[in-house]
PDB file of N, CA and C in Angstrom:
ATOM      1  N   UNK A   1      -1.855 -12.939   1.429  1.00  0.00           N
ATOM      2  CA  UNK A   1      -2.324 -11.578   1.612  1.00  0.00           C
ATOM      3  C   UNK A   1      -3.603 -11.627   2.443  1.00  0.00           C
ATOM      4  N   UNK A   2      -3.845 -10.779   3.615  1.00  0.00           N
ATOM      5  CA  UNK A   2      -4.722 -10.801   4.761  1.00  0.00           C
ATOM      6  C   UNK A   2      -6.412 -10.333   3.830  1.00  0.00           C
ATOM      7  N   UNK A   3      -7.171 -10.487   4.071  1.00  0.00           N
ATOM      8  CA  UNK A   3      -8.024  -9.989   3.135  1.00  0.00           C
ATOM      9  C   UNK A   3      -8.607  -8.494   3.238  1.00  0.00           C
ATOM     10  N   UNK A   4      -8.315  -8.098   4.679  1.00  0.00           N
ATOM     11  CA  UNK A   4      -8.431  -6.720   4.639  1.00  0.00           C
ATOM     12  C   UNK A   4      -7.793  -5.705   3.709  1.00  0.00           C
ATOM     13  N   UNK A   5      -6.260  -6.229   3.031  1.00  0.00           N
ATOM     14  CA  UNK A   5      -5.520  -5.894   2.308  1.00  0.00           C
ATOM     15  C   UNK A   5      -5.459  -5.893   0.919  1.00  0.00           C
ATOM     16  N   UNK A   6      -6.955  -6.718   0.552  1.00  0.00           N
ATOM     17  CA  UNK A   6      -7.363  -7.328  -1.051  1.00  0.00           C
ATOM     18  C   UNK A   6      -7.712  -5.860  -1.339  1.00  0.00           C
ATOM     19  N   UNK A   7      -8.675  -5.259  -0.724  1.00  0.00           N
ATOM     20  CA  UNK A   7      -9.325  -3.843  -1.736  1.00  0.00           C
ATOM     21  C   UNK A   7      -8.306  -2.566  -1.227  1.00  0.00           C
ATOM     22  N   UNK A   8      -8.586  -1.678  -1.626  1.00  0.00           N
ATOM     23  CA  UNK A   8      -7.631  -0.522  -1.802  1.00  0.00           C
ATOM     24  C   UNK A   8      -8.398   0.372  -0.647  1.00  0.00           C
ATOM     25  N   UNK A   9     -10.075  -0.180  -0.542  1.00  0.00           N
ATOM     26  CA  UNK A   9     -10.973   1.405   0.798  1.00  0.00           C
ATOM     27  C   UNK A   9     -10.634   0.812   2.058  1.00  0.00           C
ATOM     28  N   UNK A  10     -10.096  -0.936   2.450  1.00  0.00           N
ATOM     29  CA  UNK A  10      -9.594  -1.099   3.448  1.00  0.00           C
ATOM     30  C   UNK A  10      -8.727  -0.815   4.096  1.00  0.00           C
ATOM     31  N   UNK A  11      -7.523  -0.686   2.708  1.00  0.00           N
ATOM     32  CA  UNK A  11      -6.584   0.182   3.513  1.00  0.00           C
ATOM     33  C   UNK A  11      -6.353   1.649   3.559  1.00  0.00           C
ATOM     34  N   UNK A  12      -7.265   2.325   2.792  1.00  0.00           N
ATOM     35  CA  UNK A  12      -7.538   3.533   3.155  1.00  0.00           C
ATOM     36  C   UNK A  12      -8.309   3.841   4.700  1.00  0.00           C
ATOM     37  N   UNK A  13      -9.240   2.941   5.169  1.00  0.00           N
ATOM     38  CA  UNK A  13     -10.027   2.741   6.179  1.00  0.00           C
ATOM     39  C   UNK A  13      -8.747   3.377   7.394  1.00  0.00           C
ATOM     40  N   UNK A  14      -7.634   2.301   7.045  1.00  0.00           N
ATOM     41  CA  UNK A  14      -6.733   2.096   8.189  1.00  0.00           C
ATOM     42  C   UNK A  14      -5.842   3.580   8.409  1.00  0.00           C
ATOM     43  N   UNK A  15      -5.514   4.186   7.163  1.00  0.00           N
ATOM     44  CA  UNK A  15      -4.377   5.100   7.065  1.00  0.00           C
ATOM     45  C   UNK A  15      -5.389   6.386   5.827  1.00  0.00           C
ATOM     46  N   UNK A  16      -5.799   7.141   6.589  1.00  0.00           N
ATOM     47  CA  UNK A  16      -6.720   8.259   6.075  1.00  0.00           C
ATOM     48  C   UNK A  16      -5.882   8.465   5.378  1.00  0.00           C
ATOM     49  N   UNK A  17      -4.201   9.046   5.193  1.00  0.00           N
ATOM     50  CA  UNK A  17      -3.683  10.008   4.923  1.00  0.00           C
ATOM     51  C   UNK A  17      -3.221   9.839   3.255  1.00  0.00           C
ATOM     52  N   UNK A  18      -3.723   8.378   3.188  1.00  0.00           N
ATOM     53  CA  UNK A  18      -3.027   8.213   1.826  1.00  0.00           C
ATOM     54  C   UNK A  18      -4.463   8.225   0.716  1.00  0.00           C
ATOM     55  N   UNK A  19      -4.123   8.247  -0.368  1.00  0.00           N
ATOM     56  CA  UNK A  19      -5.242   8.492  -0.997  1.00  0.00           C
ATOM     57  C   UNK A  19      -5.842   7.032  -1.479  1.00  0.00           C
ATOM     58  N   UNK A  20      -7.363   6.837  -2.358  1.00  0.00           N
ATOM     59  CA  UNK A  20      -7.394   5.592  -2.801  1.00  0.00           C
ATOM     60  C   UNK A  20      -6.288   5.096  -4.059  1.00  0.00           C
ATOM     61  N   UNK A  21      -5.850   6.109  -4.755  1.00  0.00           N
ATOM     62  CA  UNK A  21      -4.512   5.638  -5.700  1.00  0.00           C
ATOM     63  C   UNK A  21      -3.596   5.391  -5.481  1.00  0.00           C
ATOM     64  N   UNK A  22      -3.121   5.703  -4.417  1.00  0.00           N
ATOM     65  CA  UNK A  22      -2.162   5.625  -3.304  1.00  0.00           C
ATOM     66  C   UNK A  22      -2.389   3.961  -2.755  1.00  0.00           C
ATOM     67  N   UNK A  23      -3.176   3.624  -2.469  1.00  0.00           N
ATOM     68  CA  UNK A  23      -4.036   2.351  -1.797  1.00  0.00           C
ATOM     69  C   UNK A  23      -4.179   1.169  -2.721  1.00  0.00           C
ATOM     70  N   UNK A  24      -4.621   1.582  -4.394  1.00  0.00           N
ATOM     71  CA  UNK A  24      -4.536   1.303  -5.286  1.00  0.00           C
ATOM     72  C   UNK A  24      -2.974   0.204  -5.686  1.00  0.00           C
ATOM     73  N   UNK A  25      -2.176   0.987  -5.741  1.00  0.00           N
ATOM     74  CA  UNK A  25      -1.087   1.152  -5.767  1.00  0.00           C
ATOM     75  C   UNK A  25      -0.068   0.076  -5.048  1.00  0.00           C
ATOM     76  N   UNK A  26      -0.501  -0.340  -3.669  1.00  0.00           N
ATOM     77  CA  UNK A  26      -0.442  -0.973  -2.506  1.00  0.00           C
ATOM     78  C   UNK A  26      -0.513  -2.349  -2.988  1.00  0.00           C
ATOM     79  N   UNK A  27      -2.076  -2.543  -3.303  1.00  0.00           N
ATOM     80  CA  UNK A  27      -2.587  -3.205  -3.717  1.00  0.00           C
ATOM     81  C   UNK A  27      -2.211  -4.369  -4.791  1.00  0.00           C
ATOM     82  N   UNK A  28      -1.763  -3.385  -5.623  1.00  0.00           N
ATOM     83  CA  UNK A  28      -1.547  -4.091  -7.103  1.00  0.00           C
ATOM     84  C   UNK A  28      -0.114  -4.374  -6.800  1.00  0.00           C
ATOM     85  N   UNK A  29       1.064  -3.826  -6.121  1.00  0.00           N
ATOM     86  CA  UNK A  29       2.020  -4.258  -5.629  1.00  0.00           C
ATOM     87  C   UNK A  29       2.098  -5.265  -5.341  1.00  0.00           C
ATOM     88  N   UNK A  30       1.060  -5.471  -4.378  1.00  0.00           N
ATOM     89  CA  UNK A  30       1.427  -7.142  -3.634  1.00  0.00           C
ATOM     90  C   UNK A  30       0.804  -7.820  -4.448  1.00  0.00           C
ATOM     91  N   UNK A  31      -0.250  -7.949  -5.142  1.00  0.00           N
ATOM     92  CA  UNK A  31      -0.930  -8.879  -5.800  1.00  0.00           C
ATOM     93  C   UNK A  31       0.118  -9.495  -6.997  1.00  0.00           C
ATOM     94  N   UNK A  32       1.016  -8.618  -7.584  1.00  0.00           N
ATOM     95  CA  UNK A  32       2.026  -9.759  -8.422  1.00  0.00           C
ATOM     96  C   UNK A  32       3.279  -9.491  -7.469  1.00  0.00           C
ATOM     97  N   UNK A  33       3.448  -9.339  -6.180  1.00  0.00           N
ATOM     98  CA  UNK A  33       4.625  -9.651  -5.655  1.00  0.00           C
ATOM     99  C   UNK A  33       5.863  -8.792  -6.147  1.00  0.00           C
ATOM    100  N   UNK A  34       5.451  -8.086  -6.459  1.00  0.00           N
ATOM    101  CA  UNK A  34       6.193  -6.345  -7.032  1.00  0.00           C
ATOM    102  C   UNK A  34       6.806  -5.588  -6.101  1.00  0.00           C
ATOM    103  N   UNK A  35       7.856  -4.441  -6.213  1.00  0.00           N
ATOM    104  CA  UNK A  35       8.116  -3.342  -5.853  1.00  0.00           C
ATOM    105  C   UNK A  35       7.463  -2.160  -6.027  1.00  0.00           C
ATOM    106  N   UNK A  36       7.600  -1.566  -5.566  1.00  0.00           N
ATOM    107  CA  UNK A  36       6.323   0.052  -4.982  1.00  0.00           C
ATOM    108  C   UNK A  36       7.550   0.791  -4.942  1.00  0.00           C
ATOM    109  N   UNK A  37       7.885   1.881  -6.207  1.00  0.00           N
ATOM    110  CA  UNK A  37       8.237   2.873  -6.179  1.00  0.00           C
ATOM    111  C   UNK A  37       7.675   3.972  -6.079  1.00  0.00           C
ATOM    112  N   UNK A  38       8.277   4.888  -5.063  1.00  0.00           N
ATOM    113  CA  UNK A  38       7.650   6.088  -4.994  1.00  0.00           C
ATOM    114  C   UNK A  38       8.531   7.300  -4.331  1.00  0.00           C
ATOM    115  N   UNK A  39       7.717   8.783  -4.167  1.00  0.00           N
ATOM    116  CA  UNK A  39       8.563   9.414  -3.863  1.00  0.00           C
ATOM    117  C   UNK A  39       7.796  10.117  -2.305  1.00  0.00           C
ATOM    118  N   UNK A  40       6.817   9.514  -3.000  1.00  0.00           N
ATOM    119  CA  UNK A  40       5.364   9.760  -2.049  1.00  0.00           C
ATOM    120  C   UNK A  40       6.387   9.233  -0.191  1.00  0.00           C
ATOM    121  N   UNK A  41       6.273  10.253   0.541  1.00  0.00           N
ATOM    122  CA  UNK A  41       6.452  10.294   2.181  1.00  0.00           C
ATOM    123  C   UNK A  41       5.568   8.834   2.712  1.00  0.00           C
ATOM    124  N   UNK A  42       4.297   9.407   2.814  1.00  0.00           N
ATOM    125  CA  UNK A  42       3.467   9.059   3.742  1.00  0.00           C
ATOM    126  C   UNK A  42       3.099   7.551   2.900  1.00  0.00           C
ATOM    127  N   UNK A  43       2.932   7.395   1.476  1.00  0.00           N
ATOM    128  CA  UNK A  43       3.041   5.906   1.170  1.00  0.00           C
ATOM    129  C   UNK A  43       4.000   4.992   1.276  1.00  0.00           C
ATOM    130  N   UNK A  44       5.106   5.772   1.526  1.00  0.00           N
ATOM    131  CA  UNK A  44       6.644   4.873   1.177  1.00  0.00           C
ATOM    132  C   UNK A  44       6.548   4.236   2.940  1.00  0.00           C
ATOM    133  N   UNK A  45       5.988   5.101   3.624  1.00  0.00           N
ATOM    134  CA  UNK A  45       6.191   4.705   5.391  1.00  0.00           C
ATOM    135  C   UNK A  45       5.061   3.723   5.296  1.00  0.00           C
ATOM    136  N   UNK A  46       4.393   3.794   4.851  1.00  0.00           N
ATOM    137  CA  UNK A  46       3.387   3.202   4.958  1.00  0.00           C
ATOM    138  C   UNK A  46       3.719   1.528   4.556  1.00  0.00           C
ATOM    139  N   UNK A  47       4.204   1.607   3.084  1.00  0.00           N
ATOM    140  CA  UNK A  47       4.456   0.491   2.451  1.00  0.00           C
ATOM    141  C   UNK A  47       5.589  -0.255   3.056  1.00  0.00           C
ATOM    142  N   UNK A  48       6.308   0.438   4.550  1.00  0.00           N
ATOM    143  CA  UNK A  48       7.876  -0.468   4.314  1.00  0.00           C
ATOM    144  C   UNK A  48       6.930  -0.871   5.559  1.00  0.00           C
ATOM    145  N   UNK A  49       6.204  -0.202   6.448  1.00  0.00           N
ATOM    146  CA  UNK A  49       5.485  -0.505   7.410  1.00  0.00           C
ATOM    147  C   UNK A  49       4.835  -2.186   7.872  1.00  0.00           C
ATOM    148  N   UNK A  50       4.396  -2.276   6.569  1.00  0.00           N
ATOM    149  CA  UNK A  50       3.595  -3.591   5.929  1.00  0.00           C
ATOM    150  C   UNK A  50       4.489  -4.709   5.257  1.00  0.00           C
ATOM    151  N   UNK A  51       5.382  -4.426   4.482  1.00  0.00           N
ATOM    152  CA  UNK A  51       6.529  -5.028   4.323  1.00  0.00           C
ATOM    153  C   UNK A  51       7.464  -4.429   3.846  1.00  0.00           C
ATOM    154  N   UNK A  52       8.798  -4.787   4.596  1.00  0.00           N
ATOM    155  CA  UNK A  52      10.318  -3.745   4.467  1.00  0.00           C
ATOM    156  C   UNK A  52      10.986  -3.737   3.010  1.00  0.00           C
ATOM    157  N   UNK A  53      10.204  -5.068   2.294  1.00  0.00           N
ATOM    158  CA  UNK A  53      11.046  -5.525   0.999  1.00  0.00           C
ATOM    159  C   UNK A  53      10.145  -5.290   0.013  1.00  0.00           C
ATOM    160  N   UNK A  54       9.127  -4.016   0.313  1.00  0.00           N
ATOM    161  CA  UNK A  54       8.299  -3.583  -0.788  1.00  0.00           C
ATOM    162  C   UNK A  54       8.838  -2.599  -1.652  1.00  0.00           C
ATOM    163  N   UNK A  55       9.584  -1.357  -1.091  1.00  0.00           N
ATOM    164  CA  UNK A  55       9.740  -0.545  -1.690  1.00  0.00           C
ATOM    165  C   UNK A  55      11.681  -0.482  -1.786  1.00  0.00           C
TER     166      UNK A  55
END
Protein backbone atom coordinates (compact mmCIF):
# COMPACT_ATOMS: atom_id res chain seq x y z
CA UNK A 1 0.00 0.00 0.00
CA UNK A 2 1.53 3.46 -1.40
CA UNK A 3 1.73 5.61 1.69
CA UNK A 4 -0.26 8.36 0.42
CA UNK A 5 -3.04 5.76 0.73
CA UNK A 6 -2.25 4.89 4.65
CA UNK A 7 -4.51 7.96 6.03
CA UNK A 8 -8.02 8.58 4.92
CA UNK A 9 -7.22 13.13 4.41
CA UNK A 10 -4.81 11.84 1.63
CA UNK A 11 -7.16 10.43 -0.15
CA UNK A 12 -9.64 12.84 0.42
CA UNK A 13 -6.82 15.43 -0.71
CA UNK A 14 -7.02 13.54 -4.13
CA UNK A 15 -10.93 13.07 -4.68
CA UNK A 16 -12.86 16.11 -2.82
CA UNK A 17 -16.04 14.43 -3.63
CA UNK A 18 -15.95 11.67 -1.26
CA UNK A 19 -16.22 12.24 2.29
CA UNK A 20 -13.52 11.41 5.18
CA UNK A 21 -15.86 8.17 6.04
CA UNK A 22 -16.02 7.47 2.76
CA UNK A 23 -11.96 7.61 2.76
CA UNK A 24 -12.12 5.93 6.02
CA UNK A 25 -13.68 3.17 4.57
CA UNK A 26 -11.04 2.88 1.65
CA UNK A 27 -8.69 2.66 3.99
CA UNK A 28 -9.62 0.02 6.33
CA UNK A 29 -10.52 -2.02 3.17
CA UNK A 30 -7.17 -2.39 2.03
CA UNK A 31 -5.48 -2.56 5.25
CA UNK A 32 -6.98 -6.27 5.91
CA UNK A 33 -7.22 -6.92 2.18
CA UNK A 34 -11.13 -6.77 2.24
CA UNK A 35 -14.03 -5.98 -0.01
CA UNK A 36 -15.74 -2.43 -0.02
CA UNK A 37 -19.33 -2.72 -0.26
CA UNK A 38 -21.30 -0.01 -1.17
CA UNK A 39 -24.05 1.66 -2.86
CA UNK A 40 -22.29 4.91 -2.67
CA UNK A 41 -21.70 6.18 -6.84
CA UNK A 42 -18.81 8.28 -6.44
CA UNK A 43 -16.94 5.75 -3.82
CA UNK A 44 -17.66 2.59 -5.71
CA UNK A 45 -15.83 4.57 -8.98
CA UNK A 46 -13.51 5.56 -6.99
CA UNK A 47 -12.63 2.24 -5.27
CA UNK A 48 -12.68 0.02 -8.61
CA UNK A 49 -10.50 3.00 -9.90
CA UNK A 50 -7.65 2.01 -7.41
CA UNK A 51 -8.32 -1.56 -7.55
CA UNK A 52 -10.99 -3.50 -9.82
CA UNK A 53 -11.07 -6.46 -7.18
CA UNK A 54 -12.11 -4.14 -4.33
CA UNK A 55 -15.57 -3.85 -4.58
Amino acid sequence: MASATKHPLHLQAGKPQLSQQDCSAVVCARKVVGRLLTSDNNLRKFAVSKNPDSV
